[in-house]
PDB file of N, CA and C in Angstrom:
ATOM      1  N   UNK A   1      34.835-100.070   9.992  1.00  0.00           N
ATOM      2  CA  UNK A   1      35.511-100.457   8.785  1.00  0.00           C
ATOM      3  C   UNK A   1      35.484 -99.320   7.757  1.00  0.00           C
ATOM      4  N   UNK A   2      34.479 -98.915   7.746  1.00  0.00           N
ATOM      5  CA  UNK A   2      33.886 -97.221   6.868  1.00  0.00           C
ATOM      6  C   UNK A   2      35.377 -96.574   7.196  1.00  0.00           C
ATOM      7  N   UNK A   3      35.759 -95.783   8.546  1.00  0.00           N
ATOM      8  CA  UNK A   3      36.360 -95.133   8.831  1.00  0.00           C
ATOM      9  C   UNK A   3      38.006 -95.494   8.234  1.00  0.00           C
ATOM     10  N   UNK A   4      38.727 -96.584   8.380  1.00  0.00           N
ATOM     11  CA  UNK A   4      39.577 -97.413   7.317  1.00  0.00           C
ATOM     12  C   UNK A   4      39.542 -96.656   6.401  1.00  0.00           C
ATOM     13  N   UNK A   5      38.879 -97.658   5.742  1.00  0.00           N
ATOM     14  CA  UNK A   5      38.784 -96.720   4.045  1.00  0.00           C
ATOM     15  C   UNK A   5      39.017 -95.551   3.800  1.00  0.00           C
ATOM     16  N   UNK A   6      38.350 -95.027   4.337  1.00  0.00           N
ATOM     17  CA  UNK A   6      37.945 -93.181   4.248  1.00  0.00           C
ATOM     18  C   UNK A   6      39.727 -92.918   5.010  1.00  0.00           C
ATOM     19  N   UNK A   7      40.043 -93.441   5.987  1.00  0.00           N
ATOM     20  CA  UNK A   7      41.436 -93.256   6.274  1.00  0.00           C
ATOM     21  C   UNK A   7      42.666 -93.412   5.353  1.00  0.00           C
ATOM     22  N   UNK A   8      42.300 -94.525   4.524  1.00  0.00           N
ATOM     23  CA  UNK A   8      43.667 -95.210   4.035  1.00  0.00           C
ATOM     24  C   UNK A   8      43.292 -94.459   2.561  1.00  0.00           C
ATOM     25  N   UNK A   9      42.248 -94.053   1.872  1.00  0.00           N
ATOM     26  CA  UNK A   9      41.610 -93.347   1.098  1.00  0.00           C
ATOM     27  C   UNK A   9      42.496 -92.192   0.954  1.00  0.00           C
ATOM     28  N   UNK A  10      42.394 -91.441   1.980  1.00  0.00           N
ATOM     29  CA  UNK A  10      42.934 -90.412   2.588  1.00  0.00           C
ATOM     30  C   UNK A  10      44.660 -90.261   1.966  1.00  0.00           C
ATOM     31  N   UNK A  11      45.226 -91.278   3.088  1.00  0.00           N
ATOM     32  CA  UNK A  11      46.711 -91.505   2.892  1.00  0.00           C
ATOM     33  C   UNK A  11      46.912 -92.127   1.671  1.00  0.00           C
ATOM     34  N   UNK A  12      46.329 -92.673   0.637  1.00  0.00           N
ATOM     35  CA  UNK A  12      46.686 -92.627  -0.752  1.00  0.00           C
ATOM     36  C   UNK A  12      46.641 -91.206  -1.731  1.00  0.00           C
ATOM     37  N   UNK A  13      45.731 -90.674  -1.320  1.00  0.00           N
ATOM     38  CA  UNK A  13      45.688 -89.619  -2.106  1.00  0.00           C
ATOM     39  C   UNK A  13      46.948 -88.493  -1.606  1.00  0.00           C
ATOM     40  N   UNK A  14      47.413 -88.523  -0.060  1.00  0.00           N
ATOM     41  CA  UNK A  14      48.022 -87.989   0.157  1.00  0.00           C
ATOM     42  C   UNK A  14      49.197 -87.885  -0.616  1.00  0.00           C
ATOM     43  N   UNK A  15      49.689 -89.826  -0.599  1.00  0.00           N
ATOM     44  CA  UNK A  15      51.127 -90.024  -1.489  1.00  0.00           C
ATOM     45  C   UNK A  15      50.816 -89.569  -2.749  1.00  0.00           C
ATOM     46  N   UNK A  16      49.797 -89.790  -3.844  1.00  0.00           N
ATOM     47  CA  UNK A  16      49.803 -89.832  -4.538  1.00  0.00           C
ATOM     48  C   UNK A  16      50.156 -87.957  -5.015  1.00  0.00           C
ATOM     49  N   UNK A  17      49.552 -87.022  -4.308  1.00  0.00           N
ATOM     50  CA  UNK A  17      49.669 -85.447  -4.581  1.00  0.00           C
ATOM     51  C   UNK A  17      51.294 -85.277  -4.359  1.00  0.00           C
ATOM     52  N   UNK A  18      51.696 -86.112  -3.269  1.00  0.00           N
ATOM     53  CA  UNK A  18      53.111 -86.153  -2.580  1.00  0.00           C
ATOM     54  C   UNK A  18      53.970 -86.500  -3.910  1.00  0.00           C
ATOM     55  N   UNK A  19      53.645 -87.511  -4.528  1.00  0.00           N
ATOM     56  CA  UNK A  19      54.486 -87.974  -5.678  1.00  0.00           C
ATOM     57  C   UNK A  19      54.866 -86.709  -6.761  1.00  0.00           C
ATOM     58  N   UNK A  20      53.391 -86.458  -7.045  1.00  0.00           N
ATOM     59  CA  UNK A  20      53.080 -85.626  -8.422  1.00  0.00           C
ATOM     60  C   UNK A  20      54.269 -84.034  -8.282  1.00  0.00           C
ATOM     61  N   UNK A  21      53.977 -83.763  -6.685  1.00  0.00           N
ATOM     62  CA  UNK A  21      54.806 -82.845  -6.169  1.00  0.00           C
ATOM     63  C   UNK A  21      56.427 -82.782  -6.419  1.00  0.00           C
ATOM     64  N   UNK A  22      56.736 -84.056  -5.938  1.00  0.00           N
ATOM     65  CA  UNK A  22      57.987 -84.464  -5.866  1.00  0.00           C
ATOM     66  C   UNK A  22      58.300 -84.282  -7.354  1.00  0.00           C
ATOM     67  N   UNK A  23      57.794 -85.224  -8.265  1.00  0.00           N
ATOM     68  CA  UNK A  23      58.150 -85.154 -10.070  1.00  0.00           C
ATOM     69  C   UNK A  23      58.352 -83.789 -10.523  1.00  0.00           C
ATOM     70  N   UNK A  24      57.238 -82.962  -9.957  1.00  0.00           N
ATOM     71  CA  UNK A  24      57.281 -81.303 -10.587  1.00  0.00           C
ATOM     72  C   UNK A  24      57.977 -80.540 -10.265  1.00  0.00           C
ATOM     73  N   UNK A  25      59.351 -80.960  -8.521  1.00  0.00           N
ATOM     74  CA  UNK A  25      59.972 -79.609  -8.138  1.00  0.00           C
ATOM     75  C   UNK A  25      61.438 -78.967  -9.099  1.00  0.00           C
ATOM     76  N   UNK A  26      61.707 -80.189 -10.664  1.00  0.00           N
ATOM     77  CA  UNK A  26      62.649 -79.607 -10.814  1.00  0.00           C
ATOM     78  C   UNK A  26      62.403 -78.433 -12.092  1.00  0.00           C
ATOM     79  N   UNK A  27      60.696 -78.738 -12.640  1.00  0.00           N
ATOM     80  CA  UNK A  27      59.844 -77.998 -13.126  1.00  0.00           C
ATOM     81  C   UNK A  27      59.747 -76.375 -12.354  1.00  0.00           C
ATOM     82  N   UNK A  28      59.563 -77.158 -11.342  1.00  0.00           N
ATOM     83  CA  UNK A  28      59.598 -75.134 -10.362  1.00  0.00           C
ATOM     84  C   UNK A  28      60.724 -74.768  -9.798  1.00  0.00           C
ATOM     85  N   UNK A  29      61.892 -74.781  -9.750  1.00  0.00           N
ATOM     86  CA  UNK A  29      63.041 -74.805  -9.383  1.00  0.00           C
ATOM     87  C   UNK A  29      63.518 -74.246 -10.934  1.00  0.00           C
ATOM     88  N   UNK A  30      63.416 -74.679 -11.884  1.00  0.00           N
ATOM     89  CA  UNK A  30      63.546 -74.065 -12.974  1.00  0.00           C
ATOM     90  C   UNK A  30      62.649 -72.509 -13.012  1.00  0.00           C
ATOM     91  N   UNK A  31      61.233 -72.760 -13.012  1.00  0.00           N
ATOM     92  CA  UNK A  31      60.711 -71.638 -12.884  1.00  0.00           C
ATOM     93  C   UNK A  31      60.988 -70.442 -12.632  1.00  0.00           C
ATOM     94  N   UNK A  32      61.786 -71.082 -10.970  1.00  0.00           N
ATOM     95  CA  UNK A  32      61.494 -69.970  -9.812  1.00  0.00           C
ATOM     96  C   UNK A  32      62.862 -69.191 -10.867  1.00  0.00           C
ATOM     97  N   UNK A  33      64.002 -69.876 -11.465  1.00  0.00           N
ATOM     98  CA  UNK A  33      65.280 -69.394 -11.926  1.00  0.00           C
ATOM     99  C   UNK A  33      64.774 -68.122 -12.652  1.00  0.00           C
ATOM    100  N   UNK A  34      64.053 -68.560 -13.494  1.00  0.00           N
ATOM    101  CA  UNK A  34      63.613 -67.613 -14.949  1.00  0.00           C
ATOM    102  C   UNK A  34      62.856 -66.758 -14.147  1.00  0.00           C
ATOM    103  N   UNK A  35      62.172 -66.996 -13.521  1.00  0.00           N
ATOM    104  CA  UNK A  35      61.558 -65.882 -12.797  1.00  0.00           C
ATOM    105  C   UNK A  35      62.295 -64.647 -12.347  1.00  0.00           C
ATOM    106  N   UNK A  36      63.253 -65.279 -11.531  1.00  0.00           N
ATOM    107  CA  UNK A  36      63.908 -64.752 -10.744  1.00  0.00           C
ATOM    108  C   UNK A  36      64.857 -63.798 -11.723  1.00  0.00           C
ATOM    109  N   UNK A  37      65.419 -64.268 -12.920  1.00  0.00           N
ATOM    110  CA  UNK A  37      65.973 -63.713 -14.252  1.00  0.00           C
ATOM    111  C   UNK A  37      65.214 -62.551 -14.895  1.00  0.00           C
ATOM    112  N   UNK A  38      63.912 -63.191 -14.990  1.00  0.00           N
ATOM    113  CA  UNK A  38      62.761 -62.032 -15.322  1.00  0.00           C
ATOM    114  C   UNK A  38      63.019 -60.444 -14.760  1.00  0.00           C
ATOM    115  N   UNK A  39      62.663 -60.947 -13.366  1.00  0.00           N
ATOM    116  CA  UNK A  39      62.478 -59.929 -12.759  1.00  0.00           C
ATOM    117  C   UNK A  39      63.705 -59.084 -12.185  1.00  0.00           C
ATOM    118  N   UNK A  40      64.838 -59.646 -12.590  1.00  0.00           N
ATOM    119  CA  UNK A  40      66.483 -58.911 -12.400  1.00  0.00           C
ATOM    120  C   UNK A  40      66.246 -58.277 -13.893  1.00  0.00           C
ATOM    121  N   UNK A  41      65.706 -58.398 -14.655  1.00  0.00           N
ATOM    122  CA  UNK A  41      65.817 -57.524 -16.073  1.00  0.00           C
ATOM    123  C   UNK A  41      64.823 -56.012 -16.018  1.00  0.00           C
ATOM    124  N   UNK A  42      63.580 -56.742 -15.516  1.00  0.00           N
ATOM    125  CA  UNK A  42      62.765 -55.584 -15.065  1.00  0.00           C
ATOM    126  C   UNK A  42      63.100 -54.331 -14.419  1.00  0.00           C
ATOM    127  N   UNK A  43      63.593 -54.769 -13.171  1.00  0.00           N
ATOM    128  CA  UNK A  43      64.146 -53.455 -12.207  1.00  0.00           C
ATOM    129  C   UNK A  43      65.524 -52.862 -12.885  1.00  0.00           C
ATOM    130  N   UNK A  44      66.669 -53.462 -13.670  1.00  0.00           N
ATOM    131  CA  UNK A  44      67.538 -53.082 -14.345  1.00  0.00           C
ATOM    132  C   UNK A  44      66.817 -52.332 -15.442  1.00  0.00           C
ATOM    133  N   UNK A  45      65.979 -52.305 -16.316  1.00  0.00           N
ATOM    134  CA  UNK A  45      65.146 -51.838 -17.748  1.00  0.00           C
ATOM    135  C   UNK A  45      64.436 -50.844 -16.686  1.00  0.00           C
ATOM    136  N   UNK A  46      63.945 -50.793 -15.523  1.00  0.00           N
ATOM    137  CA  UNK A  46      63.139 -50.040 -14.964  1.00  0.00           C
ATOM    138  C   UNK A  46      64.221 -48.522 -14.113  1.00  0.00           C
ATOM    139  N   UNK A  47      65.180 -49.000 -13.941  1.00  0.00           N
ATOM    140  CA  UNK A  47      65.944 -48.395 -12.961  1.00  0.00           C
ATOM    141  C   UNK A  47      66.771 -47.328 -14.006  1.00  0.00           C
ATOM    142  N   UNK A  48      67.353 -48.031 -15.570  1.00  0.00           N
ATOM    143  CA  UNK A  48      67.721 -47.091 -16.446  1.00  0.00           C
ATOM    144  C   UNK A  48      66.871 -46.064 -17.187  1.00  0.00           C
ATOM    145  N   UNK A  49      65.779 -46.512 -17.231  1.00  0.00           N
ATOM    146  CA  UNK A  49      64.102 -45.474 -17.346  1.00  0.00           C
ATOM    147  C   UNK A  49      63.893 -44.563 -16.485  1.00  0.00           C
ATOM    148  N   UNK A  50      64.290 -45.019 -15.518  1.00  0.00           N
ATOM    149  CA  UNK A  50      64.177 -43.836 -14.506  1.00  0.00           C
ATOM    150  C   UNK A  50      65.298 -42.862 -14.440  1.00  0.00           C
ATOM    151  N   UNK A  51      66.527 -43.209 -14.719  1.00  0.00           N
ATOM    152  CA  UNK A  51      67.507 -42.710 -15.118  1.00  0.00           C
ATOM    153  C   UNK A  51      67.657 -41.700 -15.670  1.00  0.00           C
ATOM    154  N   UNK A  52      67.031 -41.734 -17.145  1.00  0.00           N
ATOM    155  CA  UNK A  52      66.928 -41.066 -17.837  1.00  0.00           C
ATOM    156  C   UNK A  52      65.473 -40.682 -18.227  1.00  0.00           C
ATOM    157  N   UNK A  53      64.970 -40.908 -17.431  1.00  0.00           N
ATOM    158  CA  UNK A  53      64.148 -39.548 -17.172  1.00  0.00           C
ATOM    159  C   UNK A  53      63.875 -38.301 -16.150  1.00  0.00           C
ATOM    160  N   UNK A  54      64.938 -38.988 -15.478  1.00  0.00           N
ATOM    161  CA  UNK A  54      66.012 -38.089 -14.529  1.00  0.00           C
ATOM    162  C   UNK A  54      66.578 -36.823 -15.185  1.00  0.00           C
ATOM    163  N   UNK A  55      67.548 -37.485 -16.132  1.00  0.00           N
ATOM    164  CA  UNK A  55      68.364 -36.696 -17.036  1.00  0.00           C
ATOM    165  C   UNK A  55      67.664 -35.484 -17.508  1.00  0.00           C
ATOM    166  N   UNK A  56      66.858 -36.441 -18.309  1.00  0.00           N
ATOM    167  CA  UNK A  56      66.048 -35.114 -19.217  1.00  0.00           C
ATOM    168  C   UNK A  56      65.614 -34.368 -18.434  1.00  0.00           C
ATOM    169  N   UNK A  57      64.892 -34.607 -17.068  1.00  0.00           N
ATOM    170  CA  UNK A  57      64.118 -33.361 -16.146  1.00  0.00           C
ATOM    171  C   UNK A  57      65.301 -32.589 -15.946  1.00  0.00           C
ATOM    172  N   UNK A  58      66.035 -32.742 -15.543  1.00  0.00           N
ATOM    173  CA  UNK A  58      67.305 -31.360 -14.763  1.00  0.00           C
ATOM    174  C   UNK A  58      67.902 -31.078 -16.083  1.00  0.00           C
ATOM    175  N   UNK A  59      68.080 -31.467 -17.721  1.00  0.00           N
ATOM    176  CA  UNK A  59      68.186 -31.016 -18.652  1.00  0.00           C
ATOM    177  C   UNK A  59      67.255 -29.952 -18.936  1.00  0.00           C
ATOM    178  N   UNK A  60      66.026 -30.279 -18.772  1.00  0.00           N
ATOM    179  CA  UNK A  60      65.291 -28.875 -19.155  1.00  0.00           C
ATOM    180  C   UNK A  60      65.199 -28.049 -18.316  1.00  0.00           C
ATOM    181  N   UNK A  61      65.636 -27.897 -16.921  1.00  0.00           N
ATOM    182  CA  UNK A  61      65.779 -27.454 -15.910  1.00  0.00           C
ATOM    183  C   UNK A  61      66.769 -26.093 -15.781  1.00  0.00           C
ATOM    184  N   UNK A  62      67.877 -27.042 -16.770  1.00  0.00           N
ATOM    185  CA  UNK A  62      68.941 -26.363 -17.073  1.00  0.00           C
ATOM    186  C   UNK A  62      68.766 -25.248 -18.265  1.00  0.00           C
ATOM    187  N   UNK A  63      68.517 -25.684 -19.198  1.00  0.00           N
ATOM    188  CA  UNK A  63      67.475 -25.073 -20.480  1.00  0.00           C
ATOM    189  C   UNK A  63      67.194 -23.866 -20.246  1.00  0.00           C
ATOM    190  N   UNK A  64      65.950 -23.958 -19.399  1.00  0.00           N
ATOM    191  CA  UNK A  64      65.072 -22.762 -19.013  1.00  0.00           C
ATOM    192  C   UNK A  64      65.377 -22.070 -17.941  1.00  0.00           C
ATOM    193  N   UNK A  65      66.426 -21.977 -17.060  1.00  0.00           N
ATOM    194  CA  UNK A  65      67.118 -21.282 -16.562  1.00  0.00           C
ATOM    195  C   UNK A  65      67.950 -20.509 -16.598  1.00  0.00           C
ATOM    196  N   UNK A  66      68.680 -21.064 -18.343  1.00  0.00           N
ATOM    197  CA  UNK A  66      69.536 -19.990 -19.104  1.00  0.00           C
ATOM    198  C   UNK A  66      69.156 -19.283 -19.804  1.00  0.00           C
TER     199      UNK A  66
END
């Protein structure tokens, strides 16, 4: 009878994490968006940094060669 319990114990807590899960995916589904937004700004802000510090190196390149 122990084993029951401890079973059905079990499978309540299961639904119950199952539920909490279910309520929160439009919470992370949002997340994952902004995230995903985040990090398209980063490598764009990161990629024009690099850019131009591109520039400037073969600018002084140019500089001190003339």
């Amino acid at each position: 009878m122990r084993a029951f319990f401890v079973g059905l114990l079990f499978l309540a807590a299961v639904a119950v994490l199952s539920g909490i899960g279910l309520l929160l995916l439009p919470l992370f589904l949002a997340m994952v968006l902004f995230l995903r937004i985040i990090i398209g700004f980063l490598f764009l802000a990161g990629a024009i940094w690099l850019l131009g510090k591109f520039i400037l190196f073969i600018w002084e390149k140019i500089i001190r060669s003339s």
